[in-house]
PDB file of N, CA and C in Angstrom:
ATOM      1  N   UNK A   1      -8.616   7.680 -32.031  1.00  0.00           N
ATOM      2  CA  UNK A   1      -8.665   6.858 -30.833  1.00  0.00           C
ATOM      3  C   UNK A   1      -9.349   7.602 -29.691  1.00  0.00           C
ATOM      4  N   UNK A   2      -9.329   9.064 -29.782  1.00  0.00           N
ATOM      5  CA  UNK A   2      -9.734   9.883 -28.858  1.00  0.00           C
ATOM      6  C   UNK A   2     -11.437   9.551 -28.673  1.00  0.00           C
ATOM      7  N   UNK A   3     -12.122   9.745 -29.725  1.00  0.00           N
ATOM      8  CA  UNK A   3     -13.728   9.683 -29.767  1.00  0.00           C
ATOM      9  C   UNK A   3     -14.203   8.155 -29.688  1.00  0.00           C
ATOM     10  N   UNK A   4     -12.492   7.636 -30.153  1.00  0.00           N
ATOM     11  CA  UNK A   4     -13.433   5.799 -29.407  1.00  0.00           C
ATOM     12  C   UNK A   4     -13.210   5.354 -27.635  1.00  0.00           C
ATOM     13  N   UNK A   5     -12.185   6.258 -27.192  1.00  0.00           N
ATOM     14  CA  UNK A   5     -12.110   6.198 -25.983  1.00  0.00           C
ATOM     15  C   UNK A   5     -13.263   6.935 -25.205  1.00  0.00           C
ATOM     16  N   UNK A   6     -13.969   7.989 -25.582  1.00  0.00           N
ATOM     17  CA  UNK A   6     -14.737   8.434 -25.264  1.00  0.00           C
ATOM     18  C   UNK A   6     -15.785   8.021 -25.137  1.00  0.00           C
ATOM     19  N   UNK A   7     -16.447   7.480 -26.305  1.00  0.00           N
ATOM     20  CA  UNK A   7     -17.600   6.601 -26.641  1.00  0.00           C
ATOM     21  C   UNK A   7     -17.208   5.375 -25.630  1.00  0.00           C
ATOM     22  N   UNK A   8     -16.805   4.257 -25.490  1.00  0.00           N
ATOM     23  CA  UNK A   8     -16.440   3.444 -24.754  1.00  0.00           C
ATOM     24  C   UNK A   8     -16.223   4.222 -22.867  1.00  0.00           C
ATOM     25  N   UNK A   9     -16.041   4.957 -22.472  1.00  0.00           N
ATOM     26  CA  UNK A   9     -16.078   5.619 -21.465  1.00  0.00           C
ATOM     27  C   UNK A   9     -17.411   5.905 -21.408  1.00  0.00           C
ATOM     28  N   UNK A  10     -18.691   6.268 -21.905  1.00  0.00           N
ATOM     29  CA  UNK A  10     -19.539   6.768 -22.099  1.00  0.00           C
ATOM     30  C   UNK A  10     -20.403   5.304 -21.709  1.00  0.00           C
ATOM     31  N   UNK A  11     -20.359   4.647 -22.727  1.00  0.00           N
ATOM     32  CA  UNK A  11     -20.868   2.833 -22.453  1.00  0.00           C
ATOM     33  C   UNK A  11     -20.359   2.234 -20.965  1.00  0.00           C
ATOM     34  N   UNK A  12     -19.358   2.586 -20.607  1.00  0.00           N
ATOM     35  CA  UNK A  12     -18.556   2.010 -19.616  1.00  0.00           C
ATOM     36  C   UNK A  12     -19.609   2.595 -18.080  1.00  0.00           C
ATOM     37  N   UNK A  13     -19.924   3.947 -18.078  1.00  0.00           N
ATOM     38  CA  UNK A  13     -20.600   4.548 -17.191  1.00  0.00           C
ATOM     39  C   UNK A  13     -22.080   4.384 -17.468  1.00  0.00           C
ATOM     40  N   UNK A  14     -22.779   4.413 -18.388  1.00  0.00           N
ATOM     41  CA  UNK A  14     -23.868   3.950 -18.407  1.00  0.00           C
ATOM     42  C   UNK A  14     -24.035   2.595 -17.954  1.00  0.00           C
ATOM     43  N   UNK A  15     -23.096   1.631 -18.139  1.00  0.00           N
ATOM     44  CA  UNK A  15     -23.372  -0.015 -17.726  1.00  0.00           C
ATOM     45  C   UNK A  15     -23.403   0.237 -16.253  1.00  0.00           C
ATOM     46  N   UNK A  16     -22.154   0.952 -15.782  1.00  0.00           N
ATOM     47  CA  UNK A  16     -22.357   0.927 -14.273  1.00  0.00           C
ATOM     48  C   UNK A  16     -23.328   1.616 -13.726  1.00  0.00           C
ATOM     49  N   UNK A  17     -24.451   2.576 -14.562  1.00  0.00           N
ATOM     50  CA  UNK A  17     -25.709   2.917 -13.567  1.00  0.00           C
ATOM     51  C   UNK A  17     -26.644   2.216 -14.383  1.00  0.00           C
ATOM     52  N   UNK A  18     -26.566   1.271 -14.690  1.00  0.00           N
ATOM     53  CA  UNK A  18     -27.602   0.401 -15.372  1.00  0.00           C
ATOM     54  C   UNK A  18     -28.451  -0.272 -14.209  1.00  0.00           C
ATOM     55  N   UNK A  19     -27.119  -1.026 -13.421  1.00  0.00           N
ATOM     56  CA  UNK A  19     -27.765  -2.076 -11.717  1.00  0.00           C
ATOM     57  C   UNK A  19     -26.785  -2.226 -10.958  1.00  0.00           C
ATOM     58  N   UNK A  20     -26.674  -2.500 -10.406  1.00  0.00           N
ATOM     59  CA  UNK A  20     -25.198  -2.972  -9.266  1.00  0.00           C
ATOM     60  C   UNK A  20     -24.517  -3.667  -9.842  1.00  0.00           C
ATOM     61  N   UNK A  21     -23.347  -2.945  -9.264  1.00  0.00           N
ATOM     62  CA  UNK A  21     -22.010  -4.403 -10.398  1.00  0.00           C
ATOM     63  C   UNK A  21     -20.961  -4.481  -9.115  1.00  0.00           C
ATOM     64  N   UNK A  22     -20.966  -5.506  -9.178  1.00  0.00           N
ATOM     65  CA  UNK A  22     -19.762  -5.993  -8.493  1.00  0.00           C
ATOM     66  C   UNK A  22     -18.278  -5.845  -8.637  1.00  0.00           C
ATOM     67  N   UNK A  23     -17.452  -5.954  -7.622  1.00  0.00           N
ATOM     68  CA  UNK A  23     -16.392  -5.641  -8.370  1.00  0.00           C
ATOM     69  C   UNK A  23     -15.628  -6.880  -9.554  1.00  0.00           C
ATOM     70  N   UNK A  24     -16.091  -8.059  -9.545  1.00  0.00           N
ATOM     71  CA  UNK A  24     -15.923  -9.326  -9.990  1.00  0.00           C
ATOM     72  C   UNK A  24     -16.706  -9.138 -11.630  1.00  0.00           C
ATOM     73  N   UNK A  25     -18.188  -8.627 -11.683  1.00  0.00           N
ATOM     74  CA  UNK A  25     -18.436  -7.410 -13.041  1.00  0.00           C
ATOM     75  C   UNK A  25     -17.524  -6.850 -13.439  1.00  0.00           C
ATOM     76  N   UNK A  26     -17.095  -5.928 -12.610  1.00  0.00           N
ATOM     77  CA  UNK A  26     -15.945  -4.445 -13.432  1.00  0.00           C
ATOM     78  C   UNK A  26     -14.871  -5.559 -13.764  1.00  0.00           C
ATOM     79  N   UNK A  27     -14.143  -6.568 -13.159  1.00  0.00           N
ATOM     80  CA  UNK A  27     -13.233  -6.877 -13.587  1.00  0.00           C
ATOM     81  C   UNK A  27     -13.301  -7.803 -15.175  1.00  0.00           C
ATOM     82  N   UNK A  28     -14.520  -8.518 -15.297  1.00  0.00           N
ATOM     83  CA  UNK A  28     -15.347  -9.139 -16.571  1.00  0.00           C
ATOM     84  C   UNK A  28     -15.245  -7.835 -17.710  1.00  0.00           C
ATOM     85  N   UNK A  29     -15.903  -6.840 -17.250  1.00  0.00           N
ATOM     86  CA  UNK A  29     -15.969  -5.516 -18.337  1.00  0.00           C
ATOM     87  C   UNK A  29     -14.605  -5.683 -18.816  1.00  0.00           C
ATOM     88  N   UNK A  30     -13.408  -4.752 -17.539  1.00  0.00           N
ATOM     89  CA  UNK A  30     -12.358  -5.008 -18.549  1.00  0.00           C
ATOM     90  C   UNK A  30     -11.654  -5.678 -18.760  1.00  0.00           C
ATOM     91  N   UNK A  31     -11.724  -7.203 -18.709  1.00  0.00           N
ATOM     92  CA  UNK A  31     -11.432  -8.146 -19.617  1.00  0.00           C
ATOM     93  C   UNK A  31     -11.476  -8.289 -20.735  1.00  0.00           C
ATOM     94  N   UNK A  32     -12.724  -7.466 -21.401  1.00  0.00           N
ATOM     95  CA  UNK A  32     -13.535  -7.567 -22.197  1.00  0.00           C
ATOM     96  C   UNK A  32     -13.329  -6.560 -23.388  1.00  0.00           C
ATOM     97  N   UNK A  33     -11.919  -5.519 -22.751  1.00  0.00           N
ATOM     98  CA  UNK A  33     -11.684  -4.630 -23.792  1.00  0.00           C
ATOM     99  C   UNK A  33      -9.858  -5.009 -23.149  1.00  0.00           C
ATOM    100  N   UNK A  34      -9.240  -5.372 -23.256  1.00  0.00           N
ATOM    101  CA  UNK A  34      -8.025  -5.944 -22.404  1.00  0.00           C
ATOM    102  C   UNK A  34      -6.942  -4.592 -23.262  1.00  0.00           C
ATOM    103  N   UNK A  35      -7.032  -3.938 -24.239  1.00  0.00           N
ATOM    104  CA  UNK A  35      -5.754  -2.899 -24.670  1.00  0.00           C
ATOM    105  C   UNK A  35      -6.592  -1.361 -24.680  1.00  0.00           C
ATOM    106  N   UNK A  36      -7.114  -1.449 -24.214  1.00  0.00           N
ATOM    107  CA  UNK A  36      -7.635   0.233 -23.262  1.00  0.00           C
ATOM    108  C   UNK A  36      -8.129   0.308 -22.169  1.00  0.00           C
ATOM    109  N   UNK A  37      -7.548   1.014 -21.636  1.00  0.00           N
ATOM    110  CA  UNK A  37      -7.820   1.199 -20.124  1.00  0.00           C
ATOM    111  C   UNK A  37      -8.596   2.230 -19.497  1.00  0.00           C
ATOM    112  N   UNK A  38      -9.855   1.783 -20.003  1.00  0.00           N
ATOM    113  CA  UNK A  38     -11.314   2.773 -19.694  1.00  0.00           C
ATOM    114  C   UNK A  38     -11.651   2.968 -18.331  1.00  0.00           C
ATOM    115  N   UNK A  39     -11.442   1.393 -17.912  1.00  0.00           N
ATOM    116  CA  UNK A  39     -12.310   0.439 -16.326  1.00  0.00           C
ATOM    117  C   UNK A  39     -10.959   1.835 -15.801  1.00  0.00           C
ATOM    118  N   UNK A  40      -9.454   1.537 -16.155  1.00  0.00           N
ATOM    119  CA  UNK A  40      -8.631   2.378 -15.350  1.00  0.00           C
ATOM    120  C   UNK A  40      -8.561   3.322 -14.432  1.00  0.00           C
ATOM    121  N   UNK A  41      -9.033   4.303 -16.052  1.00  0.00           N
ATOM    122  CA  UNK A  41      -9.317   5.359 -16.284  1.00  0.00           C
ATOM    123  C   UNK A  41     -10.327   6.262 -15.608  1.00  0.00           C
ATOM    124  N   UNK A  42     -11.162   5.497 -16.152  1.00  0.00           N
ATOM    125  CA  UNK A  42     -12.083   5.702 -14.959  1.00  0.00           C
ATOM    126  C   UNK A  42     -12.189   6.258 -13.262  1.00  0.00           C
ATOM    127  N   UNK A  43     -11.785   4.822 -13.068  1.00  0.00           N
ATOM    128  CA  UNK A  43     -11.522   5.183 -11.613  1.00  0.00           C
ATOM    129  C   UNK A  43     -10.295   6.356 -10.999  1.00  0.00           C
ATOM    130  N   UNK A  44      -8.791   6.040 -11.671  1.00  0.00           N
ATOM    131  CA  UNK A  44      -8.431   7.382 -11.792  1.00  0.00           C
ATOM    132  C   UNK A  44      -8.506   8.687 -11.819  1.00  0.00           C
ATOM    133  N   UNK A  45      -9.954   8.614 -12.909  1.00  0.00           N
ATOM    134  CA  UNK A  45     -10.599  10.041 -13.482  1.00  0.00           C
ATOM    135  C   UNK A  45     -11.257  10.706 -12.241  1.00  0.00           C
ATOM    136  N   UNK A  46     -12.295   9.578 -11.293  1.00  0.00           N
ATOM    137  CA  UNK A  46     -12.841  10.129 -10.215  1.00  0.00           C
ATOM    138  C   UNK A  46     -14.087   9.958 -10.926  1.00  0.00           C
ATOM    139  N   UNK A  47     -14.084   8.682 -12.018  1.00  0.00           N
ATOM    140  CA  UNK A  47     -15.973   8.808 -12.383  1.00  0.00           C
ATOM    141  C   UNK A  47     -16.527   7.465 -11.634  1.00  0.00           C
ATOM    142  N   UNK A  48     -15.897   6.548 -11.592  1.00  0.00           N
ATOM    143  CA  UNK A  48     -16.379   5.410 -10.608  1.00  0.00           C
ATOM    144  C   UNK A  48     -15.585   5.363  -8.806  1.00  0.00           C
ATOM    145  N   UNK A  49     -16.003   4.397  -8.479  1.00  0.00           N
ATOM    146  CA  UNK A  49     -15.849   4.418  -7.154  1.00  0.00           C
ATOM    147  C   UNK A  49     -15.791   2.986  -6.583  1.00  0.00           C
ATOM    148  N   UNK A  50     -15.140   2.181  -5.837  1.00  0.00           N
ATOM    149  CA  UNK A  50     -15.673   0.861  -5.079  1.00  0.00           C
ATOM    150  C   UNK A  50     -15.863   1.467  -3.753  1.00  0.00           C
ATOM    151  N   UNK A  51     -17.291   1.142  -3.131  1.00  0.00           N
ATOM    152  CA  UNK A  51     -18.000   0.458  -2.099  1.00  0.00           C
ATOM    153  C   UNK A  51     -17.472  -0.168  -1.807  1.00  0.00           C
ATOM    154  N   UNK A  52     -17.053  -0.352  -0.419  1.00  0.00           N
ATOM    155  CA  UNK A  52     -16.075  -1.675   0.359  1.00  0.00           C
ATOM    156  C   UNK A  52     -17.647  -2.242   0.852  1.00  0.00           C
ATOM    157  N   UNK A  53     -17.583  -3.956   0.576  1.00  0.00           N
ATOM    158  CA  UNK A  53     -18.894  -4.741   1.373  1.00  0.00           C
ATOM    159  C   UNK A  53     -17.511  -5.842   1.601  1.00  0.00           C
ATOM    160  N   UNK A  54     -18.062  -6.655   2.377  1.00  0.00           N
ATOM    161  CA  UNK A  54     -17.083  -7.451   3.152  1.00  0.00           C
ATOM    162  C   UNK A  54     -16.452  -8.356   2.407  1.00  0.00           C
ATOM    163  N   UNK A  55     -16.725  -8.631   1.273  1.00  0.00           N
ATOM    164  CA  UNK A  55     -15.755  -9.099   0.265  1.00  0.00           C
ATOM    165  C   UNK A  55     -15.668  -8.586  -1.015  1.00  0.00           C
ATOM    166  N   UNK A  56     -14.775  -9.470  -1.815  1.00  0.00           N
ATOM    167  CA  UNK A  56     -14.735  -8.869  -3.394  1.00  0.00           C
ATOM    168  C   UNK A  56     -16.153  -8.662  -4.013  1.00  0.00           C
ATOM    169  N   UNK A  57     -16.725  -9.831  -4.204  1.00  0.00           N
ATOM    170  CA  UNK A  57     -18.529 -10.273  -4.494  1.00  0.00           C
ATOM    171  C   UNK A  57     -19.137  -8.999  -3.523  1.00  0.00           C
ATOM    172  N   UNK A  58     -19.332  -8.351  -2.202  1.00  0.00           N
ATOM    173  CA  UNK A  58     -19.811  -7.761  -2.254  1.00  0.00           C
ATOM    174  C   UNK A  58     -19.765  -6.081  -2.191  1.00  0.00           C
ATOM    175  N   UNK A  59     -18.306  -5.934  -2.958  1.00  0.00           N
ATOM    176  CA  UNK A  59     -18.087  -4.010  -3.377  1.00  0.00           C
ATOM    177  C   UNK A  59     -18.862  -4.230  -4.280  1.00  0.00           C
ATOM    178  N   UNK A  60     -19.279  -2.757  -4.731  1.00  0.00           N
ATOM    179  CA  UNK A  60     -20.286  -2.517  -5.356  1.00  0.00           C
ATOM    180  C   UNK A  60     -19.346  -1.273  -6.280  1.00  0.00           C
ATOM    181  N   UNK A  61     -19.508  -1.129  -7.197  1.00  0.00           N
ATOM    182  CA  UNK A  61     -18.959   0.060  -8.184  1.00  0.00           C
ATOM    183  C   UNK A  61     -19.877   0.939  -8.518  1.00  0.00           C
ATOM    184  N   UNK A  62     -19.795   2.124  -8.163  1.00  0.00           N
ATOM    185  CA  UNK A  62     -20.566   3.177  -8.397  1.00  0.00           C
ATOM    186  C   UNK A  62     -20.156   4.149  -9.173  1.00  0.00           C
ATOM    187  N   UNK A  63     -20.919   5.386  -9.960  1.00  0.00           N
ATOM    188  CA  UNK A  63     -20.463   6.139 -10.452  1.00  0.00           C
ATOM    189  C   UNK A  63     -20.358   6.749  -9.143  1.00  0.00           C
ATOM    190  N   UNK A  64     -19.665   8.463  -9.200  1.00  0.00           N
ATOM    191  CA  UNK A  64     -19.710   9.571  -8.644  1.00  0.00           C
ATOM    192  C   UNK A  64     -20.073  10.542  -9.315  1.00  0.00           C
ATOM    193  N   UNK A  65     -20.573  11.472  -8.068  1.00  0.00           N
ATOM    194  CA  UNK A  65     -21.137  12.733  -8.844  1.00  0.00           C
ATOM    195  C   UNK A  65     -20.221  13.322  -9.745  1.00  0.00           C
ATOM    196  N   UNK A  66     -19.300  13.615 -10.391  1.00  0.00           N
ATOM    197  CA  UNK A  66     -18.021  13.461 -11.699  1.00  0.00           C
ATOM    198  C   UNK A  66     -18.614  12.581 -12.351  1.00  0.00           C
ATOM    199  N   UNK A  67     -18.417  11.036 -12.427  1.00  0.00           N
ATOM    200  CA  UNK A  67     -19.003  10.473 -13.250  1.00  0.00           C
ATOM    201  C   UNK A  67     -20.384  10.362 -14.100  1.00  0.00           C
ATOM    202  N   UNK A  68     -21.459  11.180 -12.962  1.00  0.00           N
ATOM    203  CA  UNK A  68     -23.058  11.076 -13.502  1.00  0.00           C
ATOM    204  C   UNK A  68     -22.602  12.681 -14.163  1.00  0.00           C
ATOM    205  N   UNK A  69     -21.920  13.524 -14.095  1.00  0.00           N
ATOM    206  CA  UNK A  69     -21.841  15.275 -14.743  1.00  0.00           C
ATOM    207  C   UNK A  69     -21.808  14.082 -16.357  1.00  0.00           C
ATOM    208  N   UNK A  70     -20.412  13.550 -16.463  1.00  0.00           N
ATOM    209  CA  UNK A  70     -19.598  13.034 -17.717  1.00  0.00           C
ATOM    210  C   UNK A  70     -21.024  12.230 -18.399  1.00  0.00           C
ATOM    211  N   UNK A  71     -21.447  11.600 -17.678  1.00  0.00           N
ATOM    212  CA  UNK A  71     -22.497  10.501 -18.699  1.00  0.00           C
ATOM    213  C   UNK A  71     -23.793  11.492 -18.818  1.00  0.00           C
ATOM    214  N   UNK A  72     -24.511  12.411 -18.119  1.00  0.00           N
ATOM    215  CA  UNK A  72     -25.465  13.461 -18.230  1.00  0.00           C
ATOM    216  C   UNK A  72     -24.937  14.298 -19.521  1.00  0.00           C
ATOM    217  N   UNK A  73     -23.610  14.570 -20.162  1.00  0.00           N
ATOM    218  CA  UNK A  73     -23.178  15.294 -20.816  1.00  0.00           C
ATOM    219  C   UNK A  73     -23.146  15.037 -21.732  1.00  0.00           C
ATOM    220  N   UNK A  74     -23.525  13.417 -21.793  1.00  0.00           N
ATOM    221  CA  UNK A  74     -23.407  12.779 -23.171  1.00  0.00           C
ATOM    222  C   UNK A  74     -21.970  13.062 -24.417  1.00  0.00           C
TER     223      UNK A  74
END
């Protein structure tokens, strides 16, 4: 489970420097895997981030410099 959480963490951060995602995106992503908690994790971890824009539609989810080390590391 370890190297599929990984791999999926790996996909998870590449999608988010793919283009801008909304936070209404991130919440679609993890919908989309609903019994692991990557999207969580993530943010927890300190690899993504929300951008406050004046509503939900406009935060923006970013990696952080943590998150671009983890996906550069492949």
């Amino acid at each position: 489970m370890q190297n599929a959480a990984h791999a999926l963490t790996q996909q998870f951060l590449a999608w988010v420097e793919e283009a801008p995602r909304s936070y209404a995106d991130a919440e679609a992503w993890r919908r989309s895997c609903p019994h692991l908690s990557i999207w969580e994790d993530a943010i927890s971890d300190g690899l993504v981030r929300f951008q406050n824009g004046s509503g939900m539609q406009q935060s923006r989810l970013l990696l952080t410099q943590r998150g671009r080390a983890w996906l550069d590391r492949g």
